[in-house]
N, C-alpha and C. Protein backbone atom coordinates (compact mmCIF):
# COMPACT_ATOMS: atom_id res chain seq x y z
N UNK A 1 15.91 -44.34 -35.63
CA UNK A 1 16.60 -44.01 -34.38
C UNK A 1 18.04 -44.51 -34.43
N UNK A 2 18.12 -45.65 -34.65
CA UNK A 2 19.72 -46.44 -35.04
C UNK A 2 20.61 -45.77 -36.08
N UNK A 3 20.17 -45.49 -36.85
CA UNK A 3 20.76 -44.27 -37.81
C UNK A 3 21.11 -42.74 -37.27
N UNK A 4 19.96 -42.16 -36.47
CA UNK A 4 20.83 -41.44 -36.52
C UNK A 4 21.72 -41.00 -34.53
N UNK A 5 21.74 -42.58 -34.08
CA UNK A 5 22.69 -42.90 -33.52
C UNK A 5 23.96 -43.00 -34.11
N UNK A 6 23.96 -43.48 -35.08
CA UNK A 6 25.33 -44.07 -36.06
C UNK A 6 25.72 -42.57 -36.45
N UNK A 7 24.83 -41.85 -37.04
CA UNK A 7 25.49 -40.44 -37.43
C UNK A 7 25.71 -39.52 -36.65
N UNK A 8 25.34 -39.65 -35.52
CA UNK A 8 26.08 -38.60 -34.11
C UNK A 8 27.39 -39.21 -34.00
N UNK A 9 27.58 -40.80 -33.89
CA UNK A 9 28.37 -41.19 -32.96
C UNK A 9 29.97 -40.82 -34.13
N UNK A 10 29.60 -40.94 -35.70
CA UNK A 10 30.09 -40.55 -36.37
C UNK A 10 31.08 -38.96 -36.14
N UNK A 11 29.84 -37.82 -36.44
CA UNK A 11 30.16 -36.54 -36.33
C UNK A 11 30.78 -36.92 -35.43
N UNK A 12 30.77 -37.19 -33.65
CA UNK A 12 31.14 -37.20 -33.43
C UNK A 12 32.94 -37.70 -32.59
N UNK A 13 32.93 -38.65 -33.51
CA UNK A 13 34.28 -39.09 -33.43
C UNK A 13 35.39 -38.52 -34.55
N UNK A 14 34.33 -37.70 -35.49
CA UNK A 14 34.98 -36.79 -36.51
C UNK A 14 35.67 -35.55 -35.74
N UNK A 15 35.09 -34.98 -35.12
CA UNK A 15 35.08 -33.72 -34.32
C UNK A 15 36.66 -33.89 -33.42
N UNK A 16 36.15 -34.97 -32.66
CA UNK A 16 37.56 -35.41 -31.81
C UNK A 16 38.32 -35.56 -33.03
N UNK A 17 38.89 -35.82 -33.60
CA UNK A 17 39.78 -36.53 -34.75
C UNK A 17 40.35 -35.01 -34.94
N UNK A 18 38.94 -34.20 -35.55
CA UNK A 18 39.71 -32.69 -36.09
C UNK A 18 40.49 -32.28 -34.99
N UNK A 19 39.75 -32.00 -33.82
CA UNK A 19 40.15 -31.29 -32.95
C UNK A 19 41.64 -31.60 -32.71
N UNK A 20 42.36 -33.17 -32.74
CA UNK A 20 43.68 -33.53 -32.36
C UNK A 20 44.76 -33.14 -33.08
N UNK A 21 43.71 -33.22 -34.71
CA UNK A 21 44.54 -32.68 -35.66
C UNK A 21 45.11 -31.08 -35.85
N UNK A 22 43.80 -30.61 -34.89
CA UNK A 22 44.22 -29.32 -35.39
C UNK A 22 45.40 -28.89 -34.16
N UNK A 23 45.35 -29.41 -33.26
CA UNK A 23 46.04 -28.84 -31.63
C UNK A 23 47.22 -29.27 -32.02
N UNK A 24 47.55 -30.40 -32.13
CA UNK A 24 48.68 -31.55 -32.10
C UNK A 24 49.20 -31.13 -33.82
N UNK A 25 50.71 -31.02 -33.68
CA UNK A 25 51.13 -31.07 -35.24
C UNK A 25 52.07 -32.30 -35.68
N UNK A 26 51.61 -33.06 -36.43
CA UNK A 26 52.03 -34.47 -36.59
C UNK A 26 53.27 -34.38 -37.12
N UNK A 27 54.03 -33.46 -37.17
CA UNK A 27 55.64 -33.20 -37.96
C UNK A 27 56.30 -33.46 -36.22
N UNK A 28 55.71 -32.65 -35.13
CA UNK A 28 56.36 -32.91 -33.71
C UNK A 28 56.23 -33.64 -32.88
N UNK A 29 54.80 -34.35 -32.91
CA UNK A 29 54.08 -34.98 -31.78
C UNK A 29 53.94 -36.70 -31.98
N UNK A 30 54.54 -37.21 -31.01
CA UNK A 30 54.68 -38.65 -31.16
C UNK A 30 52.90 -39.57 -31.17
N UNK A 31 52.09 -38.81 -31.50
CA UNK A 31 50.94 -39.54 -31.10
C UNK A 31 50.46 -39.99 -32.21
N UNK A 32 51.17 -39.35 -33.47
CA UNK A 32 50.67 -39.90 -35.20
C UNK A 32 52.17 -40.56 -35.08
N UNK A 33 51.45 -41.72 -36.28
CA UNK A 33 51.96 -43.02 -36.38
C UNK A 33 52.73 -42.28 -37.72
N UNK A 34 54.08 -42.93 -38.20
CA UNK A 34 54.61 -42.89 -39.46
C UNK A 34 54.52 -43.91 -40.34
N UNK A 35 54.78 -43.46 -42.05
CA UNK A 35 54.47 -44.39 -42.75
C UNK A 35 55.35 -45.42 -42.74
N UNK A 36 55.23 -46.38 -42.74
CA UNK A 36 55.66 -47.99 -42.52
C UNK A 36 56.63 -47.88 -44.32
N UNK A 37 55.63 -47.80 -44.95
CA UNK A 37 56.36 -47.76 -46.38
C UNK A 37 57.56 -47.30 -46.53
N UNK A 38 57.75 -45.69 -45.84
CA UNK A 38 58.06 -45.11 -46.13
C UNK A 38 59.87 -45.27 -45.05
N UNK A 39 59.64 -45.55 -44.08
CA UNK A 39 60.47 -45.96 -43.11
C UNK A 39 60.82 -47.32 -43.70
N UNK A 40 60.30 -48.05 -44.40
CA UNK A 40 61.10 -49.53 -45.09
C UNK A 40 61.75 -49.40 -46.65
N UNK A 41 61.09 -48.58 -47.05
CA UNK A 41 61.61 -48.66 -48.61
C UNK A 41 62.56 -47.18 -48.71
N UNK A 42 62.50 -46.17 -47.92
CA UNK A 42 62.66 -44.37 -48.53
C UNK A 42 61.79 -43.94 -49.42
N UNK A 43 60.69 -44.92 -49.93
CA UNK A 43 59.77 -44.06 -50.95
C UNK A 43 58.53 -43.74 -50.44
N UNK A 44 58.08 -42.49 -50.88
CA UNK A 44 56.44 -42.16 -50.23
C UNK A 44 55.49 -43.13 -51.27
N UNK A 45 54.67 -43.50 -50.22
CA UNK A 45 53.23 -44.02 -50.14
C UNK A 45 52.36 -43.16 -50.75
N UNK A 46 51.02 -43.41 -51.52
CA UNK A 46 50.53 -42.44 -51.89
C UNK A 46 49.73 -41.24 -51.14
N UNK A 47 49.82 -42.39 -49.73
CA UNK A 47 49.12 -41.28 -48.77
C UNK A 47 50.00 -40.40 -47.47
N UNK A 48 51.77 -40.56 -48.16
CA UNK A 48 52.40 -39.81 -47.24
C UNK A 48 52.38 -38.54 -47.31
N UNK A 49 52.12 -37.53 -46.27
CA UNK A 49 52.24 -36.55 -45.85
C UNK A 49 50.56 -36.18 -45.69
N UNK A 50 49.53 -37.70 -45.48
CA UNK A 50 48.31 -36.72 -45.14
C UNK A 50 47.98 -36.30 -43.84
N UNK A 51 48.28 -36.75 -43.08
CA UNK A 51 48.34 -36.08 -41.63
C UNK A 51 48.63 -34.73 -41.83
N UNK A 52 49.77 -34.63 -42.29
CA UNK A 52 50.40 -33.41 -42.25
C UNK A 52 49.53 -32.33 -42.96
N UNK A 53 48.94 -32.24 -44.02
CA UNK A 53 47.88 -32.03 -45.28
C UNK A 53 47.04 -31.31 -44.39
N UNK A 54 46.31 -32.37 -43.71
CA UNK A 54 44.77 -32.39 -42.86
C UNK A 54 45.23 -31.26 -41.97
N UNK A 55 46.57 -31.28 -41.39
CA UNK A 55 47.15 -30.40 -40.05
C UNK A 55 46.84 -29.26 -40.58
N UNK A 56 47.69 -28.53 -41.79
CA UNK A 56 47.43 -27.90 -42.64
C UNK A 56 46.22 -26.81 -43.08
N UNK A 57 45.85 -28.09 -43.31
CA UNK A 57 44.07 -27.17 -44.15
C UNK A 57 43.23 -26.71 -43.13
N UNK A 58 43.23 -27.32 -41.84
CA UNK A 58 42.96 -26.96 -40.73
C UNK A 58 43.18 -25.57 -39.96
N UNK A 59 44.24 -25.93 -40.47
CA UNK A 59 44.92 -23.94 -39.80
C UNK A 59 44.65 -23.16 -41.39
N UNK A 60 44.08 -23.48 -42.08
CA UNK A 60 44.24 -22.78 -43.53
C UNK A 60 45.09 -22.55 -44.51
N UNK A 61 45.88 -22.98 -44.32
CA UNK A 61 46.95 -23.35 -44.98
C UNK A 61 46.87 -24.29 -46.26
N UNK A 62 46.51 -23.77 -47.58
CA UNK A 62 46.20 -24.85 -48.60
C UNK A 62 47.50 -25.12 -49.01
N UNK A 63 47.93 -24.33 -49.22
CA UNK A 63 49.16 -24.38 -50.38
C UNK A 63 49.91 -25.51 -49.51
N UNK A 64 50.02 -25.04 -48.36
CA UNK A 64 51.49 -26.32 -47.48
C UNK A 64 50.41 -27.57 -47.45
N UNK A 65 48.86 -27.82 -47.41
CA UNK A 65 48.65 -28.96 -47.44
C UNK A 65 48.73 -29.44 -49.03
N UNK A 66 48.81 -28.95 -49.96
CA UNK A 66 49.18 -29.07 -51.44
C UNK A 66 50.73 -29.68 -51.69
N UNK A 67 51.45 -28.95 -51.30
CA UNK A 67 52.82 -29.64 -50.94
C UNK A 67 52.96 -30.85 -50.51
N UNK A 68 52.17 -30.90 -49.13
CA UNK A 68 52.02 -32.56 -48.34
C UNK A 68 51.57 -33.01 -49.47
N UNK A 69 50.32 -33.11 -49.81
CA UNK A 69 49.75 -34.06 -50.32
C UNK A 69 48.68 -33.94 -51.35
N UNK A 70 49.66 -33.37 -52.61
CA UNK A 70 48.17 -32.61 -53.27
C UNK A 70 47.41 -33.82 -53.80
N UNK A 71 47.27 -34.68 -53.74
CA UNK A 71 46.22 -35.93 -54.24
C UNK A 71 45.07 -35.94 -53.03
N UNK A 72 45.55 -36.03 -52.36
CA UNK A 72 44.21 -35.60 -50.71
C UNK A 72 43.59 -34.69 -51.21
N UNK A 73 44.37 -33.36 -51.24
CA UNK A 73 43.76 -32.17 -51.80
C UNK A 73 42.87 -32.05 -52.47
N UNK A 74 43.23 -32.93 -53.90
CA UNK A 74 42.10 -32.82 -54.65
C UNK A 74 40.99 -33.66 -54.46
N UNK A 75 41.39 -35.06 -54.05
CA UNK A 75 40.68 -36.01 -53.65
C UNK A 75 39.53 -35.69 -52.48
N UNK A 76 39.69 -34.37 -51.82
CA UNK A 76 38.88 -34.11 -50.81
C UNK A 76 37.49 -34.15 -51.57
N UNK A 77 37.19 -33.55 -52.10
CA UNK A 77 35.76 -33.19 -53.06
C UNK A 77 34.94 -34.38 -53.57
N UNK A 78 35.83 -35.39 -53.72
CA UNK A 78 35.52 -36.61 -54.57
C UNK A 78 35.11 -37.32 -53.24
N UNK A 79 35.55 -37.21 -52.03
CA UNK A 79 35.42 -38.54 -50.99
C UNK A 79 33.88 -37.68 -50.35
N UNK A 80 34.09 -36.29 -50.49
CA UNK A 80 33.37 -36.55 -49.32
C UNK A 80 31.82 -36.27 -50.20
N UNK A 81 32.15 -36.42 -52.01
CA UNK A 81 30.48 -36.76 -52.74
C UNK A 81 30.21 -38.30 -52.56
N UNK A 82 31.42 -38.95 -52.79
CA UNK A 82 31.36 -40.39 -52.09
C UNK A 82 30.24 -40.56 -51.11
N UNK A 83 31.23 -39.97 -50.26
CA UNK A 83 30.12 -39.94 -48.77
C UNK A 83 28.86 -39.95 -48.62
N UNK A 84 28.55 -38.92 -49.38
CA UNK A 84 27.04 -38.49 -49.74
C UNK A 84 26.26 -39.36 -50.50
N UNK A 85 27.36 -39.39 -51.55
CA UNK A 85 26.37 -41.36 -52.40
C UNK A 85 26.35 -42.51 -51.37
N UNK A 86 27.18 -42.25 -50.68
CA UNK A 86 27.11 -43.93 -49.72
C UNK A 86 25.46 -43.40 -48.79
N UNK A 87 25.55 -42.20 -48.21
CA UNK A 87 24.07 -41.74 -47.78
C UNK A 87 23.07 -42.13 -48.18
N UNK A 88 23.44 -41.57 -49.44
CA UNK A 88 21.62 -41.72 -49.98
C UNK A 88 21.58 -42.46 -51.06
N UNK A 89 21.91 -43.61 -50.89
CA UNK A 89 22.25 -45.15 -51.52
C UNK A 89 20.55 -45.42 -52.05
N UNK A 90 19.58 -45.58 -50.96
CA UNK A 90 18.22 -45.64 -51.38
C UNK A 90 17.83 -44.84 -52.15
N UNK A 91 17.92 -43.30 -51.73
CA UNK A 91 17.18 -42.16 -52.22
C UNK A 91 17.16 -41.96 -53.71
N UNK A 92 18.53 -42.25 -54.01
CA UNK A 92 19.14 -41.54 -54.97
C UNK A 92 20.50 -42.94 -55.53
N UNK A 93 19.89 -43.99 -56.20
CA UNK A 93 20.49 -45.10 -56.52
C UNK A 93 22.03 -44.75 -57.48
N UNK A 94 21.14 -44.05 -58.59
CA UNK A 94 21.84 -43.97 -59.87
C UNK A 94 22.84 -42.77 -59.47
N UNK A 95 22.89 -42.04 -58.72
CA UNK A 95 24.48 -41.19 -58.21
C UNK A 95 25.40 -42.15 -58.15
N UNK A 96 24.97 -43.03 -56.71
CA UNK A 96 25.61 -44.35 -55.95
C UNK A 96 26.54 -44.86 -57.11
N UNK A 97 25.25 -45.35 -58.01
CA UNK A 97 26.11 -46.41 -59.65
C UNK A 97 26.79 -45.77 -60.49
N UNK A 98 26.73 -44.20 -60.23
CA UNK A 98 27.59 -43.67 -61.26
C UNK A 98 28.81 -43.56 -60.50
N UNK A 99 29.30 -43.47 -59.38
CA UNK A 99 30.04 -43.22 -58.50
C UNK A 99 30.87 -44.14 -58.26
N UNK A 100 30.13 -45.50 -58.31
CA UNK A 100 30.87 -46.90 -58.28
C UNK A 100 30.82 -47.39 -59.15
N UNK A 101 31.06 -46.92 -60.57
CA UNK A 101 31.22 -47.54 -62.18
C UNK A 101 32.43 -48.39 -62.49
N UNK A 102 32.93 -49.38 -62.84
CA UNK A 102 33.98 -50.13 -62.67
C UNK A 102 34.70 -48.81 -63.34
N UNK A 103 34.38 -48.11 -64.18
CA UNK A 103 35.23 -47.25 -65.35
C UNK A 103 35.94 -46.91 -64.18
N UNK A 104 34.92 -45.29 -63.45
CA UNK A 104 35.35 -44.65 -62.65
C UNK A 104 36.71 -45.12 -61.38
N UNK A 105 36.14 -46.89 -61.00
CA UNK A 105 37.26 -46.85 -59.84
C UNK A 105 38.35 -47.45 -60.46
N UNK A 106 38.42 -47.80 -62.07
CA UNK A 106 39.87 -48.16 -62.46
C UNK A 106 40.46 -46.81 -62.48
N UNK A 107 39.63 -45.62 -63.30
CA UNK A 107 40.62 -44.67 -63.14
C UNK A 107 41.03 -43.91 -61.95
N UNK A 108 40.67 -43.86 -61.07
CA UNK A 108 40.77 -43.65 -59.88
C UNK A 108 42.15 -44.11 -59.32
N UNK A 109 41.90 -45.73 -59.77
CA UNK A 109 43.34 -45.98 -59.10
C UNK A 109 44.86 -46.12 -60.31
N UNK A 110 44.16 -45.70 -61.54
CA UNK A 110 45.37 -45.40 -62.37
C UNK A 110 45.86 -44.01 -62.08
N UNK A 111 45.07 -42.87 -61.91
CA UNK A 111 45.26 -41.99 -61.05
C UNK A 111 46.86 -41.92 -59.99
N UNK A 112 45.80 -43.02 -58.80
CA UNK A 112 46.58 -43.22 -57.79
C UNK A 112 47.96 -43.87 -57.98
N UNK A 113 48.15 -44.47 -58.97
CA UNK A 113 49.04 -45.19 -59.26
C UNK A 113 50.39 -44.33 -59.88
N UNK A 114 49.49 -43.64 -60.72
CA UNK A 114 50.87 -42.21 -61.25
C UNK A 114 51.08 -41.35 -59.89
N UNK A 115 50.27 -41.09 -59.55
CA UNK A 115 50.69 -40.25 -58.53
C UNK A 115 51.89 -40.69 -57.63
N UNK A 116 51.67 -41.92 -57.14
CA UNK A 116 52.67 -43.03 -56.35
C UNK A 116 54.04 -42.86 -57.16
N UNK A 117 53.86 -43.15 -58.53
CA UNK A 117 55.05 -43.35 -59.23
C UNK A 117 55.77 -41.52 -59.90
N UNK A 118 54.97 -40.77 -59.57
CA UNK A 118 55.53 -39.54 -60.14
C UNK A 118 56.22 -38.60 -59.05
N UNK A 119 55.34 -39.11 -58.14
CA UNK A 119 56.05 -38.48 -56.39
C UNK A 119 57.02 -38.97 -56.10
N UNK A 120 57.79 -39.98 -56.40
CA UNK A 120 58.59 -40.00 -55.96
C UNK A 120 60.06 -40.04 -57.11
N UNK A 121 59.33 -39.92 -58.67
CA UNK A 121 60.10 -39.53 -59.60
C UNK A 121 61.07 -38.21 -59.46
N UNK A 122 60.37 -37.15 -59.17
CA UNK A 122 60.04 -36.17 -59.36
C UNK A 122 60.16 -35.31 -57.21
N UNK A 123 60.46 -35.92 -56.36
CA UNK A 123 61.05 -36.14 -55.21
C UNK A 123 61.25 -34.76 -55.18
């Protein structure tokens, strides 16, 4: 029963979330926050322009959320099997451990790390 309290209350704070994202466009609307990084240094963060991304893919728009932020982009597929391993953690152990392999989350964030450093090479 507690579970799948937790997963309504989930969906549904997901739902609201889309819904703001999709109405509201975070390039005009003072209600999304800006990147801190990005306002202190001039360099993007690895996660600047995902608001904008999410705004994006929402209205269907891949290509302009590719522009924002093609590491989201691709990263979408990967978080939300994540997701699914964090689910079924019992069911299904050895997904979970392949998913959280030290290998996997170094490269992950060597990944993240070029990306950081090539985005803004490459500006």
């Amino acid at each position: 029963m507690r579970r799948t309290l937790v997963i309504a209350l989930v969906v549904a704070v997901l739902l609201v979330l889309g819904f703001i994202y999709y109405a509201l466009d975070p390039t005009a609307s003072a209600v999304f926050p800006r990147c801190t990084f990005l306002s202190l240094t001039g360099y993007k963060c690895p996660g600047c322009g995902s608001q904008r991304a999410i705004h994006a893919l929402l209205h269907g728009d891949v290509v302009g959320a590719f522009r924002y932020n093609a590491l989201l982009l691709v990263a979408i597929p990967w978080i939300a099997l994540c997701l699914y391993a964090e689910g079924q953690r019992i069911r299904n152990p050895r997904l979970y451990a392949r998913l959280n392999a030290p290998l996997l989350i170094w490269l992950f964030l060597a990944i993240l790390l070029l990306w950081w450093l090539l985005r803004n090479i490459f500006n």
